[in-house]
PDB file of N, CA and C in Angstrom:
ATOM      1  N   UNK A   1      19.590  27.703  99.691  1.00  0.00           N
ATOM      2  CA  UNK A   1      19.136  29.045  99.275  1.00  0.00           C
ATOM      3  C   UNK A   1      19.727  30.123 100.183  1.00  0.00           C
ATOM      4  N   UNK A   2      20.739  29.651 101.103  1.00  0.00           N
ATOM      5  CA  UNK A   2      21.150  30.506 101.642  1.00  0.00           C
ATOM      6  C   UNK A   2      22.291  31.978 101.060  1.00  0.00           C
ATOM      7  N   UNK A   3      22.872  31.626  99.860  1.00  0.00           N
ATOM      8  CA  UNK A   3      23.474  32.475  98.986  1.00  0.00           C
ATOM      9  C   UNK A   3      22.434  33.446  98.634  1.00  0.00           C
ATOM     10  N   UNK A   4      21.199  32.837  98.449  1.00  0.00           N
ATOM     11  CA  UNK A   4      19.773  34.148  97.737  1.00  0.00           C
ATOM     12  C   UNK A   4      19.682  34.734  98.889  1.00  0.00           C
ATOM     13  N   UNK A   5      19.813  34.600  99.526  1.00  0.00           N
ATOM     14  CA  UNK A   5      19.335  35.315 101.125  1.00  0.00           C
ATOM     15  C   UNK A   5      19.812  36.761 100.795  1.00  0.00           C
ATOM     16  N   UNK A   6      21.336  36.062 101.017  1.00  0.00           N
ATOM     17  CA  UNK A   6      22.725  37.207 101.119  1.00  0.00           C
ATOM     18  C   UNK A   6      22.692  37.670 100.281  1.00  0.00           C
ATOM     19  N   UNK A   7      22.502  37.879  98.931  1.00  0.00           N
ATOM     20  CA  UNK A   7      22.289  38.360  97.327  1.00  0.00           C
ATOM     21  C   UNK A   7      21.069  39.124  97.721  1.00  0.00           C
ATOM     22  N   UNK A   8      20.228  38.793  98.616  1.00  0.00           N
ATOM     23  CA  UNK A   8      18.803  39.529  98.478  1.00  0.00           C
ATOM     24  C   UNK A   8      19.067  40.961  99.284  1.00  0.00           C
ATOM     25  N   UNK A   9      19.530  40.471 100.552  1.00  0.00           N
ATOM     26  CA  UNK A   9      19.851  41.634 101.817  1.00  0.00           C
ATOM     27  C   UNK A   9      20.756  42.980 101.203  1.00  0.00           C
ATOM     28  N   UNK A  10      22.009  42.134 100.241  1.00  0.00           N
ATOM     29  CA  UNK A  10      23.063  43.274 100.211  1.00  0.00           C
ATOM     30  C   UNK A  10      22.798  43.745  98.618  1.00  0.00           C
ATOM     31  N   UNK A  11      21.264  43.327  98.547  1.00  0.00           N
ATOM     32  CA  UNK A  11      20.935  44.442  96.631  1.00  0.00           C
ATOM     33  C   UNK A  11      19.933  45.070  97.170  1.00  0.00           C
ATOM     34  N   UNK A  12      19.267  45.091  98.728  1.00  0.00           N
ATOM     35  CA  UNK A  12      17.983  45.987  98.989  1.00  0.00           C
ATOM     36  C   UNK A  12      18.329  47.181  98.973  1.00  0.00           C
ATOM     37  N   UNK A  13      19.421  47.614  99.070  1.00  0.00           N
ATOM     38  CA  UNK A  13      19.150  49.420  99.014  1.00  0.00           C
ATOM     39  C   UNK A  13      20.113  49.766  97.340  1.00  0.00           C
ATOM     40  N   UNK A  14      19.710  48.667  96.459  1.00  0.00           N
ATOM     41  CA  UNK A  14      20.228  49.101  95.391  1.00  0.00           C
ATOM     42  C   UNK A  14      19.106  48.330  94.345  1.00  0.00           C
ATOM     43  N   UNK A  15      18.530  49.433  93.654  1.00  0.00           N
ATOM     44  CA  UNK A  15      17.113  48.802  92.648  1.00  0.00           C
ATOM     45  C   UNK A  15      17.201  48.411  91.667  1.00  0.00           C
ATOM     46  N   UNK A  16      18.586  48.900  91.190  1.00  0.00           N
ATOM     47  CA  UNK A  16      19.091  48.291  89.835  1.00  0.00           C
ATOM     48  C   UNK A  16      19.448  46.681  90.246  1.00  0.00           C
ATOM     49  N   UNK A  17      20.157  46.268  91.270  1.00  0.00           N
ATOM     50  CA  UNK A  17      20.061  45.178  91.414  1.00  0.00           C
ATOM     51  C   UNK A  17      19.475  44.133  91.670  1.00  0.00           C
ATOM     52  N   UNK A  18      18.961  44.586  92.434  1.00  0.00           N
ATOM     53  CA  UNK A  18      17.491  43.978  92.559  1.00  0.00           C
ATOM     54  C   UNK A  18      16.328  43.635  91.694  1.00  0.00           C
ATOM     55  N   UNK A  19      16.004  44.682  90.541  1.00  0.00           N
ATOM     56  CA  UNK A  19      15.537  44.156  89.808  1.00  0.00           C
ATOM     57  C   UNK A  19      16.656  42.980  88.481  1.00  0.00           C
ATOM     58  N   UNK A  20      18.167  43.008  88.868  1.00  0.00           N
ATOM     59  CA  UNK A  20      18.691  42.337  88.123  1.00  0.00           C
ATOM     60  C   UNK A  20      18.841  40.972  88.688  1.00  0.00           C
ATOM     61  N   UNK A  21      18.768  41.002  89.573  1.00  0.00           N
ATOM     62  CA  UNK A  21      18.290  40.030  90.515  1.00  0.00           C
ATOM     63  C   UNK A  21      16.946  39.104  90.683  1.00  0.00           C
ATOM     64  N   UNK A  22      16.180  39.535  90.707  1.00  0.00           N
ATOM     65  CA  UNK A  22      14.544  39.016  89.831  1.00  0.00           C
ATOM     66  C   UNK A  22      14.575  38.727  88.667  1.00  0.00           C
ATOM     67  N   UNK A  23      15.065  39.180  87.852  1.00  0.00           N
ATOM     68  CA  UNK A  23      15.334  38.648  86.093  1.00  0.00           C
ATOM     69  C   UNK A  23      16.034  37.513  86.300  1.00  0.00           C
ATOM     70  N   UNK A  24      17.541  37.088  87.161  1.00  0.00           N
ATOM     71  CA  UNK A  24      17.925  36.232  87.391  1.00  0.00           C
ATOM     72  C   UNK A  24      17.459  34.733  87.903  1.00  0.00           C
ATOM     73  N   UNK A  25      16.797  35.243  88.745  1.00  0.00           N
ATOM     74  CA  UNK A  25      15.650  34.072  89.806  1.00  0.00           C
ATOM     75  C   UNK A  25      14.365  34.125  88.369  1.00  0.00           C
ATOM     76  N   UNK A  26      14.177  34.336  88.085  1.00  0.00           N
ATOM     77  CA  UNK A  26      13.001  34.151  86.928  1.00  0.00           C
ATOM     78  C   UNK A  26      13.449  33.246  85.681  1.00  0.00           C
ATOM     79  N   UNK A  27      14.526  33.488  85.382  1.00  0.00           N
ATOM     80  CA  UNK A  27      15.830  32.823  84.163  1.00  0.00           C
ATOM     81  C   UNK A  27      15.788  31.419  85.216  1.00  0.00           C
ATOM     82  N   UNK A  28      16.265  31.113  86.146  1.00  0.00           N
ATOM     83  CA  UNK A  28      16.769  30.166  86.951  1.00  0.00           C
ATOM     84  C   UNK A  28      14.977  29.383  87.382  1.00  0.00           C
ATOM     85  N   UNK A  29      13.761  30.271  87.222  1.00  0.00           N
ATOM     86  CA  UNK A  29      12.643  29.197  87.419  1.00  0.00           C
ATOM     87  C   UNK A  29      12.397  28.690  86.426  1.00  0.00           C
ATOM     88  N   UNK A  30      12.553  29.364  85.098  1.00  0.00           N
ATOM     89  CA  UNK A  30      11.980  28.726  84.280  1.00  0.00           C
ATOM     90  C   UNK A  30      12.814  27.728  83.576  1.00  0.00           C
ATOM     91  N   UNK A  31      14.444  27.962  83.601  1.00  0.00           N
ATOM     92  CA  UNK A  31      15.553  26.769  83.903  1.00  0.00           C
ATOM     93  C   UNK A  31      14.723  25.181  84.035  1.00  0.00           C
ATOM     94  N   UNK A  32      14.146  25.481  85.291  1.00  0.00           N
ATOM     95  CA  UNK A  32      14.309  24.291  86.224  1.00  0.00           C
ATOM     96  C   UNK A  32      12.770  23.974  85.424  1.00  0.00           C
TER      97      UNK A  32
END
């Protein structure tokens, strides 16, 4: 999970990504 880390740190000062980013990790829980 170290890639989510780095994906997490360099979308915090951007909200669009971040929330595109949560849609992603949400797609990928319910994946699994």
């Amino acid at each position: 999970m170290r890639l989510f880390s780095v994906l997490t740190s360099m979308t915090e000062s951007s909200p669009i990504s971040f929330t595109f980013l949560n849609l992603l990790s949400l797609r990928i829980s319910l994946i699994k």
